[in-house]
Structures are given as structure tokens and as C-alpha cells.
N, C-alpha and C. Protein backbone atom coordinates (compact mmCIF):
# COMPACT_ATOMS: atom_id res chain seq x y z
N UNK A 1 23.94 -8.78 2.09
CA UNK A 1 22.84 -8.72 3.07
C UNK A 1 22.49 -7.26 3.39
N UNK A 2 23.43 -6.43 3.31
CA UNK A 2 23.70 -5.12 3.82
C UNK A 2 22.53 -4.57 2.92
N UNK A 3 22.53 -4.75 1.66
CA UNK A 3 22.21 -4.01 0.44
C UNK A 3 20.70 -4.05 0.71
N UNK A 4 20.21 -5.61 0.70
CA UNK A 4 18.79 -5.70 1.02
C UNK A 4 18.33 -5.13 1.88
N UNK A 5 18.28 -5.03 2.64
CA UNK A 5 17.99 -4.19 3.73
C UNK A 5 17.75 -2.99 3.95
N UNK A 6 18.70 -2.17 3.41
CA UNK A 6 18.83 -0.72 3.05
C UNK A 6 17.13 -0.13 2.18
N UNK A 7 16.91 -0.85 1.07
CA UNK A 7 15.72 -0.53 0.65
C UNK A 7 14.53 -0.39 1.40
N UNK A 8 14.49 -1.80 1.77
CA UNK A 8 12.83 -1.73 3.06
C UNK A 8 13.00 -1.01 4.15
N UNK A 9 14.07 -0.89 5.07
CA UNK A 9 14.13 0.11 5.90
C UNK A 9 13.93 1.26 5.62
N UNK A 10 14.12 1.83 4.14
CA UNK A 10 13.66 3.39 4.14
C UNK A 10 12.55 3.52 3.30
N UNK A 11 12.17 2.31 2.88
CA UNK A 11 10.49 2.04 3.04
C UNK A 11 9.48 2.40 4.22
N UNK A 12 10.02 1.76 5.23
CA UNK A 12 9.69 2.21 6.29
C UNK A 12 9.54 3.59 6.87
N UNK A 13 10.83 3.78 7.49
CA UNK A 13 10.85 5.21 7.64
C UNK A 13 9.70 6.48 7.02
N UNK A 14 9.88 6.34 5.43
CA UNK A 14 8.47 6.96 4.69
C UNK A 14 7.40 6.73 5.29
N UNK A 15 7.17 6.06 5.00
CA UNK A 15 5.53 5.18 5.22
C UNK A 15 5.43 5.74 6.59
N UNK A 16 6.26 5.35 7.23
CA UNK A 16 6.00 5.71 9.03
C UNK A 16 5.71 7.59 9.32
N UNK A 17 6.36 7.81 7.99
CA UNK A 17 6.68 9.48 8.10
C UNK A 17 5.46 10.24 7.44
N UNK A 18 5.08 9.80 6.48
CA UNK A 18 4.14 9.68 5.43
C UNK A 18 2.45 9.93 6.44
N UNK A 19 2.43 8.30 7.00
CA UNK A 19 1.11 8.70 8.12
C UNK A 19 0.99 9.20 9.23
N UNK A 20 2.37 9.58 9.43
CA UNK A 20 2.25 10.59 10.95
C UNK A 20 2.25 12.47 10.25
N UNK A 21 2.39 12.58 9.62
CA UNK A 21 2.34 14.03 8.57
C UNK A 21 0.95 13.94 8.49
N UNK A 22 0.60 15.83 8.49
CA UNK A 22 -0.92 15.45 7.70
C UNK A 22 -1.25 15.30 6.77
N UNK A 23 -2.29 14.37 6.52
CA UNK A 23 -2.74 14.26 5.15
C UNK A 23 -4.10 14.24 4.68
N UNK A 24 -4.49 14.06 3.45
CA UNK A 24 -6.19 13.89 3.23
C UNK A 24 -6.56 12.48 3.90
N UNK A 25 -7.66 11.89 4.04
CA UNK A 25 -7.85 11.06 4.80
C UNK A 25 -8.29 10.35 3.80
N UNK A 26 -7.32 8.73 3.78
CA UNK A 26 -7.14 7.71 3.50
C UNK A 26 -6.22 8.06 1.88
N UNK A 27 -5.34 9.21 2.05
CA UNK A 27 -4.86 9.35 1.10
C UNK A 27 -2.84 9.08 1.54
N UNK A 28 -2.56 7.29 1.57
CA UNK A 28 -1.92 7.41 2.49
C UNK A 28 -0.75 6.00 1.47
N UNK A 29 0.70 6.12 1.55
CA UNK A 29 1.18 5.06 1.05
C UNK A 29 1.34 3.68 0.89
N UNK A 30 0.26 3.54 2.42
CA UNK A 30 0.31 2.02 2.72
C UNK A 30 0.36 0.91 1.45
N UNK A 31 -0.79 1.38 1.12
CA UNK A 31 -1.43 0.14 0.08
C UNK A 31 0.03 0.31 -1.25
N UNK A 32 0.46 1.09 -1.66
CA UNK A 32 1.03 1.31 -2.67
C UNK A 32 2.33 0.80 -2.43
N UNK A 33 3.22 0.78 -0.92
CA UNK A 33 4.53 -0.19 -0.38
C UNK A 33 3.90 -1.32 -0.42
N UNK A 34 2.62 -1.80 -0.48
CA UNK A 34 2.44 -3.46 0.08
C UNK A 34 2.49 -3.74 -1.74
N UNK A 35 2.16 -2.91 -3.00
CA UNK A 35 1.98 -3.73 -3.90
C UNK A 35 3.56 -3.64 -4.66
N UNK A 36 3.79 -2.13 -4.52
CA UNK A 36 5.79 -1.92 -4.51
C UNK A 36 6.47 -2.95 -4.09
N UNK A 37 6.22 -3.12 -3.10
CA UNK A 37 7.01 -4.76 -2.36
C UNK A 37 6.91 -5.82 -3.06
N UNK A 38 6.03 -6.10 -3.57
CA UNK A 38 5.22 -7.61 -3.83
C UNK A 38 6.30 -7.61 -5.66
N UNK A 39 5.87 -6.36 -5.96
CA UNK A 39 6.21 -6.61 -7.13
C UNK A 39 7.73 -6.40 -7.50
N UNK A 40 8.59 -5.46 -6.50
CA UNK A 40 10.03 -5.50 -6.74
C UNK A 40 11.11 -5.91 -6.08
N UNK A 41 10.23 -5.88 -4.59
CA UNK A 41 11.45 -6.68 -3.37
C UNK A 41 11.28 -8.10 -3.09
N UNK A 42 12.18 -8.49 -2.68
CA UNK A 42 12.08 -10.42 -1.84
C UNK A 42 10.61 -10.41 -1.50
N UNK A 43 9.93 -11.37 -2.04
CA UNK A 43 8.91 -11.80 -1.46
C UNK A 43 8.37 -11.63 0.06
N UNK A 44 8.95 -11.66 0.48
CA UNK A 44 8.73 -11.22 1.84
C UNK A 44 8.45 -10.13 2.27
N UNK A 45 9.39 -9.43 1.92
CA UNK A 45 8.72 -7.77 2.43
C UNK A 45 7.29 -7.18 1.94
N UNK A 46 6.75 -8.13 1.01
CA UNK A 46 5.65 -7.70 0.16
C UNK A 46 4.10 -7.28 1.32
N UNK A 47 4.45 -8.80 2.05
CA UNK A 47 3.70 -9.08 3.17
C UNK A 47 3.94 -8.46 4.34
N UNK A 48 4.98 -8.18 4.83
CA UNK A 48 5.97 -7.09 6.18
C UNK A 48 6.10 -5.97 6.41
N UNK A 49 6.47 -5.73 5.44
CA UNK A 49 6.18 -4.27 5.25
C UNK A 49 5.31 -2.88 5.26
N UNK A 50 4.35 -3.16 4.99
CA UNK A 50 2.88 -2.65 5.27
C UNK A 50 2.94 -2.65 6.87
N UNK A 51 2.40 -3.57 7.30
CA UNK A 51 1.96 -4.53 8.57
C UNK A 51 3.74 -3.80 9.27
N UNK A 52 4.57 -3.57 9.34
CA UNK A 52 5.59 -2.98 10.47
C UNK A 52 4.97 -1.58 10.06
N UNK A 53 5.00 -0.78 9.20
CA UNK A 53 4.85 1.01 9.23
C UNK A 53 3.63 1.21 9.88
N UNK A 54 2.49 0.56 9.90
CA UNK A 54 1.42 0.19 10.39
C UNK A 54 1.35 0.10 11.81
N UNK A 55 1.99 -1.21 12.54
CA UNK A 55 2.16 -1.05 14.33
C UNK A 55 3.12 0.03 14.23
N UNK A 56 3.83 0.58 13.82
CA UNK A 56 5.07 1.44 13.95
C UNK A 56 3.96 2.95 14.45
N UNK A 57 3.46 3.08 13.15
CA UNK A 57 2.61 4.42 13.27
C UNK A 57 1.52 4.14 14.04
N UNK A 58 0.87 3.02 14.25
CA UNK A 58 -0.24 3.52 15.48
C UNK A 58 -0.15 3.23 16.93
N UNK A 59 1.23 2.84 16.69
CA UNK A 59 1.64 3.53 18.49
C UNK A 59 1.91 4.90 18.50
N UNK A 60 2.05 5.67 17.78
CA UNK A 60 2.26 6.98 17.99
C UNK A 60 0.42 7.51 17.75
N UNK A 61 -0.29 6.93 16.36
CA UNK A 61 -1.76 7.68 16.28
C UNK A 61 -2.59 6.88 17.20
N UNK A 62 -2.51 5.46 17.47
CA UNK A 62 -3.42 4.71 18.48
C UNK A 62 -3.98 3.84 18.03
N UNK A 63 -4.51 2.76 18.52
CA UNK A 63 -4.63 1.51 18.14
C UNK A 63 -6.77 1.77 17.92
N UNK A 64 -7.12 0.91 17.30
CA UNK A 64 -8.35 1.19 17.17
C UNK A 64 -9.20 -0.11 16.93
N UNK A 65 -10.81 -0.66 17.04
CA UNK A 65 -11.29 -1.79 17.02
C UNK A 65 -11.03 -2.68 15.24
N UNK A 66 -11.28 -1.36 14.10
CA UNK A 66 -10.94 -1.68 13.52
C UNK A 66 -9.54 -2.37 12.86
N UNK A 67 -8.39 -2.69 13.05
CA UNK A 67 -7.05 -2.68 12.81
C UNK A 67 -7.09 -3.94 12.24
N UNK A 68 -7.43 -5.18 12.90
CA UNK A 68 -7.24 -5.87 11.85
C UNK A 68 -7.54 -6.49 10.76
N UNK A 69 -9.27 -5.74 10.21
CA UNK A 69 -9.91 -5.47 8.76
C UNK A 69 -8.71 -4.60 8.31
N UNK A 70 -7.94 -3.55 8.80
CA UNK A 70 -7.12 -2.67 7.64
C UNK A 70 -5.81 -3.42 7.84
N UNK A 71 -5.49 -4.12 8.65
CA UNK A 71 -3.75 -4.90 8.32
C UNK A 71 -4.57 -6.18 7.62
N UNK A 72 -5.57 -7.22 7.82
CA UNK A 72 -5.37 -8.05 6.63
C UNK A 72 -5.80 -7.25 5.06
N UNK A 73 -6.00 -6.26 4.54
CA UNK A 73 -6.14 -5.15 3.70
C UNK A 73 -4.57 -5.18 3.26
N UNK A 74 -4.31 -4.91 4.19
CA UNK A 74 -2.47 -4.45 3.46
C UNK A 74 -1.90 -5.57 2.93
N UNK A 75 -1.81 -6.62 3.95
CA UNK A 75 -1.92 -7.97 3.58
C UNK A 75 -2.09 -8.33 2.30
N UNK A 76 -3.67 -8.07 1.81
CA UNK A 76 -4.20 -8.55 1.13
C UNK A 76 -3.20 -8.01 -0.74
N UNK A 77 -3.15 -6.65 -0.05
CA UNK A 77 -2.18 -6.01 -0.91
C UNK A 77 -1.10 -6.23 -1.56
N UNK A 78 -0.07 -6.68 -0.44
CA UNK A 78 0.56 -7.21 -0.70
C UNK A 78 0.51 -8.34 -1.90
N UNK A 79 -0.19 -9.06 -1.48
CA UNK A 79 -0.22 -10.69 -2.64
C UNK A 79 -0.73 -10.10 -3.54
N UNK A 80 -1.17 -8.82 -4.19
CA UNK A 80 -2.02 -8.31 -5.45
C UNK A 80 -0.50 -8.49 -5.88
N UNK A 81 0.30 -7.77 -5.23
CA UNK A 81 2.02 -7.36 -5.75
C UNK A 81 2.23 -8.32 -5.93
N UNK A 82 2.58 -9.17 -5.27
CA UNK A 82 3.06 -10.56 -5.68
C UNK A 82 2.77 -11.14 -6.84
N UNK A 83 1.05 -10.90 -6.97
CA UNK A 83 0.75 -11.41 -8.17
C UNK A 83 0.65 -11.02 -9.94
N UNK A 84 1.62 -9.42 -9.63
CA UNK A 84 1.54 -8.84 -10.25
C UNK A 84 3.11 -8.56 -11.03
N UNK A 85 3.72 -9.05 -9.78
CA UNK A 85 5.60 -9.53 -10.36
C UNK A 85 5.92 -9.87 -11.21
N UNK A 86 5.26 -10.99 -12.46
CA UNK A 86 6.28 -11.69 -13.55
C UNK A 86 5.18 -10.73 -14.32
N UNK A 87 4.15 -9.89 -14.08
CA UNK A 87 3.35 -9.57 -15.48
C UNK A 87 3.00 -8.01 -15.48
N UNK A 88 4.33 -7.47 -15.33
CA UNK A 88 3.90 -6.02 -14.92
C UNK A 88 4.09 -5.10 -16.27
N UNK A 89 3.03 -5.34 -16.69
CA UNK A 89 2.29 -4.28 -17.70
C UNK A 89 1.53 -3.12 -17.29
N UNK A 90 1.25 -2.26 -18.22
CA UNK A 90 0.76 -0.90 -17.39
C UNK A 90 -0.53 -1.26 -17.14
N UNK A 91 -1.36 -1.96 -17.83
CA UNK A 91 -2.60 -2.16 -17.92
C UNK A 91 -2.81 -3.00 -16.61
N UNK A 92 -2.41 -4.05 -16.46
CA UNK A 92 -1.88 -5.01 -15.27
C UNK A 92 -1.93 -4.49 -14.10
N UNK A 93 -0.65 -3.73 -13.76
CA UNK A 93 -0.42 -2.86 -12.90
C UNK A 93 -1.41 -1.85 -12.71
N UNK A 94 -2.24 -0.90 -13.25
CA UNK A 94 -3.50 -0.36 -13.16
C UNK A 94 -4.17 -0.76 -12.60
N UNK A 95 -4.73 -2.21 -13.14
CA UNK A 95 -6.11 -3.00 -12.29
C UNK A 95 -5.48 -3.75 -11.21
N UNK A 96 -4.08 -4.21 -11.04
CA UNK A 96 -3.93 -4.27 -9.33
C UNK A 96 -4.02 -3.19 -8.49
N UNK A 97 -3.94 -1.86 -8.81
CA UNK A 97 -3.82 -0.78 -8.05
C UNK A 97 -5.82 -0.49 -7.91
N UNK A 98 -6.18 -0.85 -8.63
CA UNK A 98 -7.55 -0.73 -8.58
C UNK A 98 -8.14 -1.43 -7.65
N UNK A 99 -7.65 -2.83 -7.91
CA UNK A 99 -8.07 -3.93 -7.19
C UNK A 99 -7.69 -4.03 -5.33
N UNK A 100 -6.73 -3.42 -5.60
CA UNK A 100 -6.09 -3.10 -3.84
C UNK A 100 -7.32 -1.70 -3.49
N UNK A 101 -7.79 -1.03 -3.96
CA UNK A 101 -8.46 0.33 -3.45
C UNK A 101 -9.88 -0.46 -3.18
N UNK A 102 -10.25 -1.26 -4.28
CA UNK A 102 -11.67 -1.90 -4.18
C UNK A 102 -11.49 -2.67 -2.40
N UNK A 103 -10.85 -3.89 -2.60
CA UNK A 103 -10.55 -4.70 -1.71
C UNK A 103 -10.43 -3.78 -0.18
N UNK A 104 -9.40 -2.72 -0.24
CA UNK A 104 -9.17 -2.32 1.32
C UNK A 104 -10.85 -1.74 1.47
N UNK A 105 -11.22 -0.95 0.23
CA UNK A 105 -12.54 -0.48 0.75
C UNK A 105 -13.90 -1.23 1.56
N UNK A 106 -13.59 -2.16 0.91
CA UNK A 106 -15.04 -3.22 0.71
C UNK A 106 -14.69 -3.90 2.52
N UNK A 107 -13.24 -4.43 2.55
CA UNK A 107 -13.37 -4.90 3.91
C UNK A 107 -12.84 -3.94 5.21
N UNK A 108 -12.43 -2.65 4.69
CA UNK A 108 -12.64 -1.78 6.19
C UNK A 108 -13.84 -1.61 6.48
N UNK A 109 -14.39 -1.48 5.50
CA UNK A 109 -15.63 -0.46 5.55
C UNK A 109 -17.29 -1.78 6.19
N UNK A 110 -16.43 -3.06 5.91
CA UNK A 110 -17.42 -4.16 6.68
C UNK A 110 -17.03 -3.96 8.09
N UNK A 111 -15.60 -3.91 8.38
CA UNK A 111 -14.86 -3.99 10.16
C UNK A 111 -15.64 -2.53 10.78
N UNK A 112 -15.77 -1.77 9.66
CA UNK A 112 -16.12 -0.10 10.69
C UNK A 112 -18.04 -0.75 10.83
N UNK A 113 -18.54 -1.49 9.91
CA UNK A 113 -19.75 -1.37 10.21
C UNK A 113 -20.13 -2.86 11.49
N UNK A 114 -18.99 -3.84 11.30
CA UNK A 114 -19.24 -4.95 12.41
C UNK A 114 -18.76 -4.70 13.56
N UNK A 115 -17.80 -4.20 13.53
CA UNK A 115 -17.26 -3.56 15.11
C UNK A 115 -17.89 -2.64 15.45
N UNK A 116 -17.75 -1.15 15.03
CA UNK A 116 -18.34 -0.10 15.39
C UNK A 116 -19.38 -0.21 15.65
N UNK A 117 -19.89 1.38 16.27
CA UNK A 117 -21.17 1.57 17.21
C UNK A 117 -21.95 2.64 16.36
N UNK A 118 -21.56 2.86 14.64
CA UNK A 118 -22.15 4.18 13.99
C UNK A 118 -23.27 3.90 13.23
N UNK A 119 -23.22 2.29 12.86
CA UNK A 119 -24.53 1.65 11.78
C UNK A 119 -25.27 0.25 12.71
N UNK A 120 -26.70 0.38 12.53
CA UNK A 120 -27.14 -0.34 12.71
C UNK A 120 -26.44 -1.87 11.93
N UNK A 121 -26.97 -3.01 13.12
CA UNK A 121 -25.74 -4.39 12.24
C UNK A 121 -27.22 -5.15 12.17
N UNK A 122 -27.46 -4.55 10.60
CA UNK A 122 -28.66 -5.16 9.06
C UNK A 122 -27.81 -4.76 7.87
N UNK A 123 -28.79 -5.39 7.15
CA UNK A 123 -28.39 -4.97 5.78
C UNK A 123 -28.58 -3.23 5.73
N UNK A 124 -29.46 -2.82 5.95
CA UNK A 124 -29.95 -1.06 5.89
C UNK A 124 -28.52 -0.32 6.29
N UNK A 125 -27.81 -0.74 7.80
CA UNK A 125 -26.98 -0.45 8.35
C UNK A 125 -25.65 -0.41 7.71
N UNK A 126 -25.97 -1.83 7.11
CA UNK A 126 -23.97 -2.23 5.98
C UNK A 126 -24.39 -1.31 4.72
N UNK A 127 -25.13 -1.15 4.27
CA UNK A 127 -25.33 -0.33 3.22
C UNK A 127 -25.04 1.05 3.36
N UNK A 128 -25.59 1.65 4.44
CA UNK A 128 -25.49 3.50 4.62
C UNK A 128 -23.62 3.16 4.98
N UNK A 129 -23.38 2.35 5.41
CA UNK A 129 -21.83 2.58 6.18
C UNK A 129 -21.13 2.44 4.78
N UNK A 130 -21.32 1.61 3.76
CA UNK A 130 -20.36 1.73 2.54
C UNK A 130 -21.11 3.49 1.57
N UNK A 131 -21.87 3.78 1.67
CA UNK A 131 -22.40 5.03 0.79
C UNK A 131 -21.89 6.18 1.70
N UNK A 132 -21.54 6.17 2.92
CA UNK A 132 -20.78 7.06 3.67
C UNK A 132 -19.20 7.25 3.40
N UNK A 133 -19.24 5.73 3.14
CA UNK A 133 -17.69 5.93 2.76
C UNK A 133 -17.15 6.21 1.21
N UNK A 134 -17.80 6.44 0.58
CA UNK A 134 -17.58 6.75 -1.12
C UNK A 134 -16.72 7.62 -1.26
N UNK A 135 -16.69 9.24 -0.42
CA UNK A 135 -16.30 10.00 -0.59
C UNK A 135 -14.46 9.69 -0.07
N UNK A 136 -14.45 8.94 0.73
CA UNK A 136 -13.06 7.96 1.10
C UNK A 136 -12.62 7.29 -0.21
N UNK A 137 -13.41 6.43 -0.57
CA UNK A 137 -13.03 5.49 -1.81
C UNK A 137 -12.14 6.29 -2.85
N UNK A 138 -12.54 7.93 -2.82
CA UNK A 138 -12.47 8.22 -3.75
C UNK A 138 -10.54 8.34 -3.79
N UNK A 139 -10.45 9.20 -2.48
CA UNK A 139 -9.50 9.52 -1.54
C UNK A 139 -8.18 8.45 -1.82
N UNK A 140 -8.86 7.40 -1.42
CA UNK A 140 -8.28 5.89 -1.56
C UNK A 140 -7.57 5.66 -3.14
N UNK A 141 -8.02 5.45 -4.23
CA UNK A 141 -8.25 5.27 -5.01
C UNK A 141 -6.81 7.07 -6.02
N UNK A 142 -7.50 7.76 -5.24
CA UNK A 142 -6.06 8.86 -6.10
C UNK A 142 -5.27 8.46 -5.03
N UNK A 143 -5.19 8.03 -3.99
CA UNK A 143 -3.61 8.09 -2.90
C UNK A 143 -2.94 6.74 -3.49
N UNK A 144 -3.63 5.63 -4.00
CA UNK A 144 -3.04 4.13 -4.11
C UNK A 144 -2.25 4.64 -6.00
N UNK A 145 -2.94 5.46 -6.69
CA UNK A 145 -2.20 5.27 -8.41
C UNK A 145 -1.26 6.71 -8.27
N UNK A 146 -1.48 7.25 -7.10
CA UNK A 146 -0.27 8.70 -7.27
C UNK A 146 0.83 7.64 -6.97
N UNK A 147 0.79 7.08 -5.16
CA UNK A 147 1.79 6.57 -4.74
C UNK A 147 2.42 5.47 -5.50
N UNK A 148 1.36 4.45 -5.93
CA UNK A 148 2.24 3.32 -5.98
C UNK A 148 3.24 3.79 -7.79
N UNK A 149 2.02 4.33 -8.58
CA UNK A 149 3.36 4.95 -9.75
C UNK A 149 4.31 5.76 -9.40
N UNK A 150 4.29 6.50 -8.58
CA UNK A 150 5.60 7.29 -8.04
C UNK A 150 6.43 6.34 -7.76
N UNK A 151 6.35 5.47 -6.68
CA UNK A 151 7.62 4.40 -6.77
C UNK A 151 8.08 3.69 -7.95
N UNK A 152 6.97 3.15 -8.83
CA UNK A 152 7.87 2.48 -9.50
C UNK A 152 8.39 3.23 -10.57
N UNK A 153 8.16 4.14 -10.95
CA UNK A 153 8.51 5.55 -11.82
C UNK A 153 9.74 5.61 -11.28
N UNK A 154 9.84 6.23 -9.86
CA UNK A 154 11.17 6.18 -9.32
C UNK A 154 12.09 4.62 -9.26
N UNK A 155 11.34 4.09 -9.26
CA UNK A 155 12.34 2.54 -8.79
C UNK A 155 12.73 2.43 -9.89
N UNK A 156 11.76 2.37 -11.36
CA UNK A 156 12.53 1.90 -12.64
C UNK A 156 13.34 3.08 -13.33
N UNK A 157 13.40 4.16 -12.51
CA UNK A 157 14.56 5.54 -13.37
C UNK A 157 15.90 4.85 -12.75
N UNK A 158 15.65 5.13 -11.35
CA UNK A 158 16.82 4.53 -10.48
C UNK A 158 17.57 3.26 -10.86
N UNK A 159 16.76 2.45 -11.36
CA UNK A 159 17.23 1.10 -11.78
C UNK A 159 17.99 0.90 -13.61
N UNK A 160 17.64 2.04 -13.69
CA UNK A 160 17.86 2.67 -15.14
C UNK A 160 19.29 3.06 -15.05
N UNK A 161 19.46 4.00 -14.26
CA UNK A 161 20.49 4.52 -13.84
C UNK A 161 21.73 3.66 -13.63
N UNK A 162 21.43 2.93 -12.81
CA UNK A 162 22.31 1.84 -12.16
C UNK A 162 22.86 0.91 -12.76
N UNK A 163 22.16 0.37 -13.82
CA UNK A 163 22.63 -0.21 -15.48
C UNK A 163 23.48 0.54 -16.14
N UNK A 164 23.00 1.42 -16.17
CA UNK A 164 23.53 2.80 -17.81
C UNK A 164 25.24 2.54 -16.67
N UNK A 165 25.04 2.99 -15.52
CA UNK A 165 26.36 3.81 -14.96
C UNK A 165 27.65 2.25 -15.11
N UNK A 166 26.63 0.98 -14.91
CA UNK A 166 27.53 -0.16 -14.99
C UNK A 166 28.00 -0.65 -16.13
N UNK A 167 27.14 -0.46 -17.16
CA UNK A 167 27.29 -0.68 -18.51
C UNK A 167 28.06 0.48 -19.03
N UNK A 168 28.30 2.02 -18.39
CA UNK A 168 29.66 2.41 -18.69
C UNK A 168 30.70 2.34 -18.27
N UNK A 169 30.96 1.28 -17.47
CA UNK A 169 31.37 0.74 -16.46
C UNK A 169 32.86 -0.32 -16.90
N UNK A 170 31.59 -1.13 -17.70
CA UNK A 170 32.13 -2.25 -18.51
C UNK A 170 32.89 -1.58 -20.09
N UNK A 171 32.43 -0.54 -20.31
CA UNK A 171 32.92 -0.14 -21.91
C UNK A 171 34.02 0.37 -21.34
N UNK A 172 34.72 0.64 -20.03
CA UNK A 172 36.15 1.53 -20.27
C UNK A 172 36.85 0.15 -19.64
N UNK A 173 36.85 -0.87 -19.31
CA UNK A 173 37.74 -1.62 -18.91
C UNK A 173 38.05 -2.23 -20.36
């Protein structure tokens, strides 16, 4: 029980550490732990995980109208991971990481134009609010394929490791 645990908690910690640091804006690990999760930890954390670093960090940055267009986003993330678990090819894995940048974009960027007070609420209005945000997308889009290949780069060396050291493990007994 001990063992499990140990991983997502310093999932956390990052992530929590990660968006309270400065950074480029929307260049941030969230999306990349929700598809990390989905695709290497218990099912569960796939979905949890995100969604805790998330209330964690915006009690310290602040809660906002938008929040829950960007937690069902992470959410949504999550289940890309999930769905990306028994078939993780690079190509695969690519267009979920794509598919999580499209997705968070398409529905923050509806919550900033239905809640908020910055676009007229028409079509004219939802339109300038997604062409405003492009220069984000872009943001989005290098923060989701740096982060989420850094983990699993790291997760599958580490996991590499941990074989090799057991499998020399087994040759001296």
C-alpha cells in the first residue's frame, strides 16, 4: 500500500510546485499528470490527480469563475490516459497529447467566453475569444509534449532500471 502511494504524492507535490513557480502562461504540467496517470498509475489517480494539485494550488493563486471548464479539462485528460494505456505507441501517445491541448483549449476558452465579462455572448464574441487565445494554444500545446514525454521518458528509464537491477538480482542467487 505504502509503495502506491509514494508515486502520486510526489506527483503532487510537483504539480503543486510546478504552478505556484513562475512560468509561461498555460505552459503548465497539469494536463501531462492527468494523461501520465491514466496511462501508468491505478486507474484512479488518472482522474484525482490533476483535480487535487489543482484545489491544492488555487488556494494559494485563487479561485476564479472559470474553474470548472479547466478541472472538467483535466478530467477530460485524464480518460485520454486511460484510453491510451493498453496502446501506447509513440504515434498514439502523440495524438493523445494533442488531443488533451485541443480539448482543454476549445472548452476553457468557451468557460472564459460564457462566464466572463471580456467577449460579447454571440457568435462574433466566441470567435474573437478563441483567436485571442491562439497565442495560449500555442503555449499549451509545447507545455503538454515537453511535460508529458519527460515523464514517461523518465518513468520508462526508471522502470528500466528497476528490472535490469532485479534481473541482476536473480542471476547471483
Amino acid at each position: 500500500m505504502k509503495d502506491k502511494i509514494i508515486i502520486p504524492t510526489l506527483i503532487i507535490i510537483f504539480g503543486v510546485l510546478l504552478r505556484l513557480l513562475p512560468h509561461l502562461p498555460n505552459v503548465a504540467p497539469i494536463t501531462a499528470i492527468a494523461l501520465f496517470a491514466g496511462m501508468y498509475l491505478d486507474k484512479k489517480y488518472a482522474l484525482i490527480l490533476p483535480l487535487v494539485i489543482m484545489v491544492v494550488s488555487d488556494f494559494f493563486l485563487g479561485f476564479h469563475d472559470t474553474l470548472l471548464f479547466v478541472y472538467v479539462s483535466f478530467f477530460l485528460s485524464g480518460v485520454l490516459g486511460l484510453s491510451t494505456r493498453s496502446h501506447k505507441t509513440a504515434g498514439r501517445i502523440l495524438l493523445t497529447i494533442l488531443l488533451a491541448s485541443v480539448q482543454f483549449f476549445l472548452i476553457t476558452n468557451f468557460g472564459v467566453w460564457l462566464v466572463g465579462h471580456l467577449y460579447p455572448k454571440n457568435l462574433k464574441g466566441l470567435v474573437e475569444c478563441f483567436v485571442v487565445a491562439i497565442p495560449f494554444f500555442r503555449n499549451t500545446i509545447m507545455g503538454d509534449l515537453l511535460f508529458t514525454t519527460a515523464f514517461i521518458l523518465l518513468f520508462e528509464f526508471l522502470e528500466y532500471l528497476v528490472h535490469r537491477k532485479k534481473a541482476a538480482l536473480v542471476r547471483r542467487k
